[in-house]
C-alpha atoms as a PDB file:
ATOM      1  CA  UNK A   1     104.526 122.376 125.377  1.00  0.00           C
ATOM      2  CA  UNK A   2     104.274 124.522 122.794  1.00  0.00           C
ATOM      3  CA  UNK A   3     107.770 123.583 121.438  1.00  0.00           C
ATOM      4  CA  UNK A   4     106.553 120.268 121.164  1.00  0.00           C
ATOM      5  CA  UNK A   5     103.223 120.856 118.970  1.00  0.00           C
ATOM      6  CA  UNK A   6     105.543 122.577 116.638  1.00  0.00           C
ATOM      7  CA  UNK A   7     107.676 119.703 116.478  1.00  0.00           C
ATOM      8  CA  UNK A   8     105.040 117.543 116.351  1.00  0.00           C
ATOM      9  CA  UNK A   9     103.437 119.280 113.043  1.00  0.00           C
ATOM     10  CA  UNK A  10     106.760 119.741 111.469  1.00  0.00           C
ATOM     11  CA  UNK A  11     106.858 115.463 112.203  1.00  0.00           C
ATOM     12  CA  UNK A  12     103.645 115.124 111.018  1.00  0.00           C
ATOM     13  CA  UNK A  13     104.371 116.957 107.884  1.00  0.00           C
ATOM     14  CA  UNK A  14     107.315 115.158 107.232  1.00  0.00           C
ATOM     15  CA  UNK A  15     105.802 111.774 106.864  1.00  0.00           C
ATOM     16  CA  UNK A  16     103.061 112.750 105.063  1.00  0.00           C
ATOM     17  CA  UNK A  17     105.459 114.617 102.395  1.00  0.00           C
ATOM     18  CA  UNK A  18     106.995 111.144 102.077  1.00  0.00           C
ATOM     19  CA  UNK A  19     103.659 109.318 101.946  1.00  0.00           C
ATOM     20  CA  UNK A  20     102.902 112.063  98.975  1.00  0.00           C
ATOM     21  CA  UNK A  21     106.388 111.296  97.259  1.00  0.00           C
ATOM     22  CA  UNK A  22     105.456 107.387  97.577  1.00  0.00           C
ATOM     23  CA  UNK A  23     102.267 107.853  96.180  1.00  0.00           C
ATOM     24  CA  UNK A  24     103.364 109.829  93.444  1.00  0.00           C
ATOM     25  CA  UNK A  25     106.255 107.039  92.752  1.00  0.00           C
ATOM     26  CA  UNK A  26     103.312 104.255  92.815  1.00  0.00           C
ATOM     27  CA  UNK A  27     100.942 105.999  90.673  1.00  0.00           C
ATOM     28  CA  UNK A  28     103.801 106.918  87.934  1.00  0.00           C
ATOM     29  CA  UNK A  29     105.047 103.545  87.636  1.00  0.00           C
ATOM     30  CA  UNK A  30     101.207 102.098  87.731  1.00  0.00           C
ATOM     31  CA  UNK A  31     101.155  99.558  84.655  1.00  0.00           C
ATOM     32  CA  UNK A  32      97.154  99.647  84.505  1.00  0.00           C
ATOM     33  CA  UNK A  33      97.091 103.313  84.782  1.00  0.00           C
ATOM     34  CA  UNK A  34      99.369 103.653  81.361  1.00  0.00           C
ATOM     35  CA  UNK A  35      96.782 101.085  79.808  1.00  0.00           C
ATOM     36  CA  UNK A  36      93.947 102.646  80.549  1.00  0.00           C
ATOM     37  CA  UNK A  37      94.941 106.393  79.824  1.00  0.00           C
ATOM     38  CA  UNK A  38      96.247 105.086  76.188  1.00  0.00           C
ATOM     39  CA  UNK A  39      93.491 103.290  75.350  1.00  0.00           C
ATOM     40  CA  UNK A  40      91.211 106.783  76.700  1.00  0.00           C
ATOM     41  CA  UNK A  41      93.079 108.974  74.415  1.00  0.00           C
ATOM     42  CA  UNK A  42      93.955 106.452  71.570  1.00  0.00           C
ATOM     43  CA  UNK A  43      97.420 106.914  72.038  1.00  0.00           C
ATOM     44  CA  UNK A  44      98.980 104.568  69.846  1.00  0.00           C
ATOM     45  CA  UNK A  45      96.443 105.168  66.929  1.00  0.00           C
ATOM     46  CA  UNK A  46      97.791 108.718  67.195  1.00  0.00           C
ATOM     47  CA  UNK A  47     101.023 108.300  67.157  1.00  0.00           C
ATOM     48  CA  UNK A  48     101.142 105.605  64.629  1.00  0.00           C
ATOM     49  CA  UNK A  49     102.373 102.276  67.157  1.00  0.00           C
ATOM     50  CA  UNK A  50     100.889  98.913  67.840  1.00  0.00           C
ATOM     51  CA  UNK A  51      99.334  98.677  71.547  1.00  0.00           C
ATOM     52  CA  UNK A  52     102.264  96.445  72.257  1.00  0.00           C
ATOM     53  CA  UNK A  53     104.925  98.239  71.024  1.00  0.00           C
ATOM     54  CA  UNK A  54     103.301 101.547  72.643  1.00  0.00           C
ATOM     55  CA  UNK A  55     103.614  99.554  76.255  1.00  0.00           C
ATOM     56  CA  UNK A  56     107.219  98.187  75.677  1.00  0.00           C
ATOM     57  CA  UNK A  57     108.416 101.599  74.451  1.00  0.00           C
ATOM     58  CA  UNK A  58     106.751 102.702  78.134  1.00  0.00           C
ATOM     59  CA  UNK A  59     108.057 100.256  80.231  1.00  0.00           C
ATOM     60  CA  UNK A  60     111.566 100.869  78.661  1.00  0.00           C
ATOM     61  CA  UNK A  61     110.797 104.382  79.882  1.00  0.00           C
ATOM     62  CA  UNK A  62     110.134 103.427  82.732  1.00  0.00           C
ATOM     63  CA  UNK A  63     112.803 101.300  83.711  1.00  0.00           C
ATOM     64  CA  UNK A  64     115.374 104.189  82.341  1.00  0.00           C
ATOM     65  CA  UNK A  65     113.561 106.263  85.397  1.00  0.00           C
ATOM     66  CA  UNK A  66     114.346 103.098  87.696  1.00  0.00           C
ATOM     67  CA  UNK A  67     118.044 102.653  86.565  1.00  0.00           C
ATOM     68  CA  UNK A  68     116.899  99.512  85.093  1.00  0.00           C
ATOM     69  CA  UNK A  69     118.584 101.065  81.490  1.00  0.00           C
ATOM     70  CA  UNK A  70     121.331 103.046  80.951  1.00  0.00           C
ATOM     71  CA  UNK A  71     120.288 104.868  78.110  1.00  0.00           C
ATOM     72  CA  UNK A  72     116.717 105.622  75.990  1.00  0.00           C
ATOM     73  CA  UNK A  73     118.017 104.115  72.680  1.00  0.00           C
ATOM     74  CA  UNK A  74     114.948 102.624  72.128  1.00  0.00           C
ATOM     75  CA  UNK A  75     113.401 101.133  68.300  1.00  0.00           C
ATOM     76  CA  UNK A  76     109.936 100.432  67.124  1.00  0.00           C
ATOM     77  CA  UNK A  77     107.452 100.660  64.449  1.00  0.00           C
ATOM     78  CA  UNK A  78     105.887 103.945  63.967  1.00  0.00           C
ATOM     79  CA  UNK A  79     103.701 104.421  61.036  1.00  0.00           C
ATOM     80  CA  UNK A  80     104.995 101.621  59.169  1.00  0.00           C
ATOM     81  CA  UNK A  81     108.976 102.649  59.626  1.00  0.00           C
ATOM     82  CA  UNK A  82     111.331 101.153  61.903  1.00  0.00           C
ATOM     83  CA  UNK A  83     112.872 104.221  63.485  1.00  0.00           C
ATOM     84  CA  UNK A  84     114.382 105.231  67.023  1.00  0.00           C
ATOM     85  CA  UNK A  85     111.945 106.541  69.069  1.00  0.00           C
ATOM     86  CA  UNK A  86     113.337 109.261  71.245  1.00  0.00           C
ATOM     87  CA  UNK A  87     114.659 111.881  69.740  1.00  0.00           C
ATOM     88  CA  UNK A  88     117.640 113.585  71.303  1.00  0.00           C
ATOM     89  CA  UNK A  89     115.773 116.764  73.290  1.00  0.00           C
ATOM     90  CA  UNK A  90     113.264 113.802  74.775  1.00  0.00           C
ATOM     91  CA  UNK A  91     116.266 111.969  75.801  1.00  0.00           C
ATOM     92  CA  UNK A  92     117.985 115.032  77.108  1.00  0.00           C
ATOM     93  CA  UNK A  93     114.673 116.470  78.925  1.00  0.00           C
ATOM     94  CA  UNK A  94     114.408 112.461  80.431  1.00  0.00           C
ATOM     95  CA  UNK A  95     117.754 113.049  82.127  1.00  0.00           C
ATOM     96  CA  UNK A  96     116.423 115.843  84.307  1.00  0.00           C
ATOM     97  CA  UNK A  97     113.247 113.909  84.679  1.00  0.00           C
ATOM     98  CA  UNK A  98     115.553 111.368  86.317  1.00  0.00           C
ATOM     99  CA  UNK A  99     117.487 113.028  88.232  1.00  0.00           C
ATOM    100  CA  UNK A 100     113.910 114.703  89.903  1.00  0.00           C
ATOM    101  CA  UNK A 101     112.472 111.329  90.464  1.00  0.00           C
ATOM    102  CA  UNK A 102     116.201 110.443  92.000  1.00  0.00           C
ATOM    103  CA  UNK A 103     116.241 113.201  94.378  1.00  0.00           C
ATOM    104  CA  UNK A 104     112.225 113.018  94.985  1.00  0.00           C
ATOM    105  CA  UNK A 105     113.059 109.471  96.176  1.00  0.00           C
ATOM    106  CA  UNK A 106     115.942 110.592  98.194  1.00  0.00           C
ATOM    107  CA  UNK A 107     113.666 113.560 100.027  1.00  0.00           C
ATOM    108  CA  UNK A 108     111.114 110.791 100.762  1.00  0.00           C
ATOM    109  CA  UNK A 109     113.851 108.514 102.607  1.00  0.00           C
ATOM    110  CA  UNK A 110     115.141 111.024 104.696  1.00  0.00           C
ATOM    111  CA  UNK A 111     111.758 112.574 105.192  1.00  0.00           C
ATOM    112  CA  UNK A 112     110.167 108.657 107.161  1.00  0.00           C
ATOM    113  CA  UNK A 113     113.940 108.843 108.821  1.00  0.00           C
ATOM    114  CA  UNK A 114     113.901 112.913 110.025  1.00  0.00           C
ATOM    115  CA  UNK A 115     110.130 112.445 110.897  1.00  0.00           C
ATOM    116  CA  UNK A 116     110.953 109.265 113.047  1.00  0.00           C
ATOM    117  CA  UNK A 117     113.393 110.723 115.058  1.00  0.00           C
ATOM    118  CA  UNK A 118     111.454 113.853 115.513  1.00  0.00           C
ATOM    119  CA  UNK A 119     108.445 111.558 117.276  1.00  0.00           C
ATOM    120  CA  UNK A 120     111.040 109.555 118.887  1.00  0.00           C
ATOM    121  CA  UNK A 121     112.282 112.841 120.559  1.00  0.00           C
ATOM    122  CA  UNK A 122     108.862 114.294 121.614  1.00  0.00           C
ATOM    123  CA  UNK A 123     107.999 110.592 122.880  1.00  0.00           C
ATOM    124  CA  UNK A 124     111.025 110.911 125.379  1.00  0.00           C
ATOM    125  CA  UNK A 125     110.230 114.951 125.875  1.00  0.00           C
ATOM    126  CA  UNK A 126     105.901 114.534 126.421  1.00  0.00           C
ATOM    127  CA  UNK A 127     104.304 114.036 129.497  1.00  0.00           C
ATOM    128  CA  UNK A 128     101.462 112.844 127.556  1.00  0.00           C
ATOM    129  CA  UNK A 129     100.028 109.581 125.857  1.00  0.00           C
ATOM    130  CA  UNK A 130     101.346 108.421 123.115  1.00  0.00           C
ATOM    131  CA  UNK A 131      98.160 108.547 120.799  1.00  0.00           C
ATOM    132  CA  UNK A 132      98.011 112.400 121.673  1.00  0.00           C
ATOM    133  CA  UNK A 133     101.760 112.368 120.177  1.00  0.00           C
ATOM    134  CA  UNK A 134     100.729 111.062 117.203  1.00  0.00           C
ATOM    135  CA  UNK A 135      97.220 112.952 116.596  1.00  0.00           C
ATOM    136  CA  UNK A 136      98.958 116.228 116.765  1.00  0.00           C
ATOM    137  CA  UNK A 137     101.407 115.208 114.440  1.00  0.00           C
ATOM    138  CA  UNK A 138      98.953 113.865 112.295  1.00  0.00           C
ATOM    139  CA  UNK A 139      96.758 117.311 112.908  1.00  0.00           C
ATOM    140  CA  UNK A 140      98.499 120.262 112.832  1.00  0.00           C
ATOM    141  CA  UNK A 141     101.499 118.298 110.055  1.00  0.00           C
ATOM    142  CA  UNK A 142      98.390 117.553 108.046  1.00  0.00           C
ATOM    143  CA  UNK A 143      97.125 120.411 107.753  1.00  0.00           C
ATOM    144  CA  UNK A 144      99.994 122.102 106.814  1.00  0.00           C
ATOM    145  CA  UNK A 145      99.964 119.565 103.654  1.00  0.00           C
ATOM    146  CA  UNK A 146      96.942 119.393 103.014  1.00  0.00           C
ATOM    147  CA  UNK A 147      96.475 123.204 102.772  1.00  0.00           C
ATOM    148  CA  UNK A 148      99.153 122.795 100.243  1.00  0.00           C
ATOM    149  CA  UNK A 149      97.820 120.127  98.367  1.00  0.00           C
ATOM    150  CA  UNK A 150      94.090 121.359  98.052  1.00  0.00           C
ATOM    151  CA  UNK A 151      95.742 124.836  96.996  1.00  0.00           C
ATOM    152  CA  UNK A 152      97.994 122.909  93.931  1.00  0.00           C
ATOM    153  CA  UNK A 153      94.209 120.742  93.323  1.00  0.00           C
ATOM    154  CA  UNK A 154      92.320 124.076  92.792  1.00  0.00           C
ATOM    155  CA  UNK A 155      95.179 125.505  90.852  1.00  0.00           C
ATOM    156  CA  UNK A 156      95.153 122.626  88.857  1.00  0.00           C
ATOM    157  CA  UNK A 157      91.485 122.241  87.725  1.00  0.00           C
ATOM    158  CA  UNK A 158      91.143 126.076  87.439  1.00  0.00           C
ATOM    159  CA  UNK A 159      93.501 126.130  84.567  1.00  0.00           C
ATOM    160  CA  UNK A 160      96.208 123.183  84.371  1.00  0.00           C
ATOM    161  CA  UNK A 161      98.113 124.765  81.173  1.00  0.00           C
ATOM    162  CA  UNK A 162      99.066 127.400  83.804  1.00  0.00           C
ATOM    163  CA  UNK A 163     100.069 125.447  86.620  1.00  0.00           C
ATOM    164  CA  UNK A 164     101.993 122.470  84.552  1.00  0.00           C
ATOM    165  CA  UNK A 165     104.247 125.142  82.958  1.00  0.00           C
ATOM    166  CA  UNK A 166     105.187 126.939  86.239  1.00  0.00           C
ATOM    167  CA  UNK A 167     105.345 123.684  87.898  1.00  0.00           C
ATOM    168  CA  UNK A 168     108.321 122.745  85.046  1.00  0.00           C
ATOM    169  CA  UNK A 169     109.609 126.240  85.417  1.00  0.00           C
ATOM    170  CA  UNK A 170     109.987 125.430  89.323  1.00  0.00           C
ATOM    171  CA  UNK A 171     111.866 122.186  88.682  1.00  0.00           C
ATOM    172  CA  UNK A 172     114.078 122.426  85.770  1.00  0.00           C
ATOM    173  CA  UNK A 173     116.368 125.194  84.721  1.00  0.00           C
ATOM    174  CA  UNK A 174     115.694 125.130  81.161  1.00  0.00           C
ATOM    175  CA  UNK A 175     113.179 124.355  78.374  1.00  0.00           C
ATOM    176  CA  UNK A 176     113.689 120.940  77.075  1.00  0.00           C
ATOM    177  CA  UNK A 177     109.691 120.493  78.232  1.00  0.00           C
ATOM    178  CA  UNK A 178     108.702 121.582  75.700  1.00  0.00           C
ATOM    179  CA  UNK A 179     108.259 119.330  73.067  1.00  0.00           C
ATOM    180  CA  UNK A 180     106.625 119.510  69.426  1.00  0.00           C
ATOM    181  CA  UNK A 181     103.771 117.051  68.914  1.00  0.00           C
ATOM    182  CA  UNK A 182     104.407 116.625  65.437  1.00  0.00           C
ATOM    183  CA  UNK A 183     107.525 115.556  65.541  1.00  0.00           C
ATOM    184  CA  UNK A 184     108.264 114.433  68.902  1.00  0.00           C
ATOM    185  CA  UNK A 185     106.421 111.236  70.338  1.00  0.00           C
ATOM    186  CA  UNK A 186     107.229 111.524  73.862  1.00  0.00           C
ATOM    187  CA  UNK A 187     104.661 114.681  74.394  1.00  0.00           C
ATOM    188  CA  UNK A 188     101.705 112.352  72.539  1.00  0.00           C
ATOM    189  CA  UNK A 189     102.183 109.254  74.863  1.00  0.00           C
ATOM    190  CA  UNK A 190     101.963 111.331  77.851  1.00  0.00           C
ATOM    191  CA  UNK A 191      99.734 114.657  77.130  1.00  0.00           C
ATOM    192  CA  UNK A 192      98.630 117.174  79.447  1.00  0.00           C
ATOM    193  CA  UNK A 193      95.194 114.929  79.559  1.00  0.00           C
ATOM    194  CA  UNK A 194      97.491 112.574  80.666  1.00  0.00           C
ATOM    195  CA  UNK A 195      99.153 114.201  83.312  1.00  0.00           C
ATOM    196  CA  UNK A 196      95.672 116.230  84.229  1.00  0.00           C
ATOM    197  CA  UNK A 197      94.308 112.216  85.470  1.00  0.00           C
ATOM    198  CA  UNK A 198      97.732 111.447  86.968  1.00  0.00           C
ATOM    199  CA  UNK A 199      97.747 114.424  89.153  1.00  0.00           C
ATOM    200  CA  UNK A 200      94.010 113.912  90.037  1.00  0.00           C
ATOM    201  CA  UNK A 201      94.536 110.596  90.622  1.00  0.00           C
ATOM    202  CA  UNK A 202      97.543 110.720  93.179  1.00  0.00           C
ATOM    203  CA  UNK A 203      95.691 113.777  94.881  1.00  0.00           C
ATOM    204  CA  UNK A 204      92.532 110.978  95.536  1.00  0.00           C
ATOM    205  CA  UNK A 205      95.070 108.377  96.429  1.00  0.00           C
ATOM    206  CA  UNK A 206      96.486 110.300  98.720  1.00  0.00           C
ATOM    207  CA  UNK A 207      93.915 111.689 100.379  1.00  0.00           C
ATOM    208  CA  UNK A 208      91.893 108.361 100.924  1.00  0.00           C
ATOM    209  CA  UNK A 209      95.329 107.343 103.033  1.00  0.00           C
ATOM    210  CA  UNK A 210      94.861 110.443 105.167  1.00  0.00           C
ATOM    211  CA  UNK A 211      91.279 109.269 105.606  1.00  0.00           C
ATOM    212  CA  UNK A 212      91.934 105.851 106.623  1.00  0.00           C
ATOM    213  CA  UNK A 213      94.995 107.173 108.964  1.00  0.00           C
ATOM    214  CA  UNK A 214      92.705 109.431 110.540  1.00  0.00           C
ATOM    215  CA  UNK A 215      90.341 106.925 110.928  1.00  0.00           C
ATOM    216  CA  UNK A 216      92.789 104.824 112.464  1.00  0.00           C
ATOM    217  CA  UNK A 217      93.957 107.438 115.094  1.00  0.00           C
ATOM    218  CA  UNK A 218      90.311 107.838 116.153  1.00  0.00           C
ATOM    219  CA  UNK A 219      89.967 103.867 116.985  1.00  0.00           C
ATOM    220  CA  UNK A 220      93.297 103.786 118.440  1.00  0.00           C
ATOM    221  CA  UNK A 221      92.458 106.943 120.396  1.00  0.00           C
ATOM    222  CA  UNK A 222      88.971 104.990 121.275  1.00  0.00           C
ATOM    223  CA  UNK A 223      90.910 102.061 122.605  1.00  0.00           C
ATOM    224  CA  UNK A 224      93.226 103.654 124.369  1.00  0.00           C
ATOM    225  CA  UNK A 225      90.428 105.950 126.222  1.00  0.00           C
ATOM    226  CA  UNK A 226      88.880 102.378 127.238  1.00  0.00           C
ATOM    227  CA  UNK A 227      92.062 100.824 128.305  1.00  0.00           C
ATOM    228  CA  UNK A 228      92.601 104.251 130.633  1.00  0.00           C
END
């Protein structure tokens, strides 16, 4: 039994790491969320671009980090000047950048598939119902993550210059991060107030889909009580 809970949590963590990674994919890529953070921090006024050549230079970005592009040879206006935008440390720091989001998205996949089998295997092992299956998964998987996640939250309000830099540390294997605001443009369209509202905001996300799961475990769990 008590093999089971532990598989059960490790299950339960497992999907919700995925449901993290898939937040954190939807909220990067988020279209409105790029307009409305540029238009908070007057993004292209600072840097010197129209609003419109601000978003295509972002969406060319962003389809570099979706293999949409092979490269970030990208032109525009700034100030006046027709001028590449990317310098080459932004375009060599994007390449790591890439290859995290490649292997975030590959941890995600096999994170739904490992998690899937994992329930499959308790269904066959537990004597139990099904919901119970699924609530301790849920449970003991979520609190594992969330545990995690409120820890990284408090880290991150309590002083996010600290925890962005080890957090870069932790994932790259060099220094390419940073980058000089004066003369680099990719640190002004995306500054830590930028990333400060992108890590709130897939934190809120993510949590409201806990809320609404857990809420749906309790009706299911309701329904199946009835049924009994």
């Amino acid at each position: 039994m008590k093999t089971n809970k532990w598989i059960c949590a490790f299950a339960g963590f497992l999907f919700l790491t995925a449901v993290l990674l898939q937040v954190i994919d939807s909220c990067c890529f988020s279209h409105s969320f790029y307009v409305k953070e540029y238009a908070k921090n007057h993004t292209a006024e600072t840097i010197g671009m129209s609003e419109e050549t601000l978003m295509e230079t972002t969406q060319e970005l962003l389809d570099y980090l979706k293999d949409k592009r092979d490269d970030l040879v990208v032109y525009g206006e700034v100030n006046g000047q027709k001028r590449e935008i990317f310098d080459a440390r932004e375009k060599r720091h994007m390449v790591d950048v890439k290859n995290l989001y490649r292997n975030a998205m590959n941890v995600k996949w096999a994170a739904f598939a490992v998690s899937a089998a994992l329930i499959a295997f308790c269904a066959v092992r537990k004597k139990g119902s099904f919901y119970e299956l699924l609530r301790d998964s849920f449970k003991f998987g979520g609190l594992l993550l969330a545990m995690f996640v409120i820890f990284i939250l408090i880290w991150a309000i309590a002083d996010f210059n600290g925890f962005w830099i080890s957090f870069h540390y932790l994932l790259f294997d060099n220094e390419l991060f940073f980058l000089d605001p004066n003369t680099e443009i990719l640190i002004n369209m995306v500054p830590e107030t930028f990333f400060f509202d992108l890590v709130t905001r897939i934190i809120l996300v993510f949590f409201a889909i806990m809320t609404v799961c857990a809420g749906g475990l309790l009706v299911y769990g309701k329904k199946a009580a009835d049924a009994a």
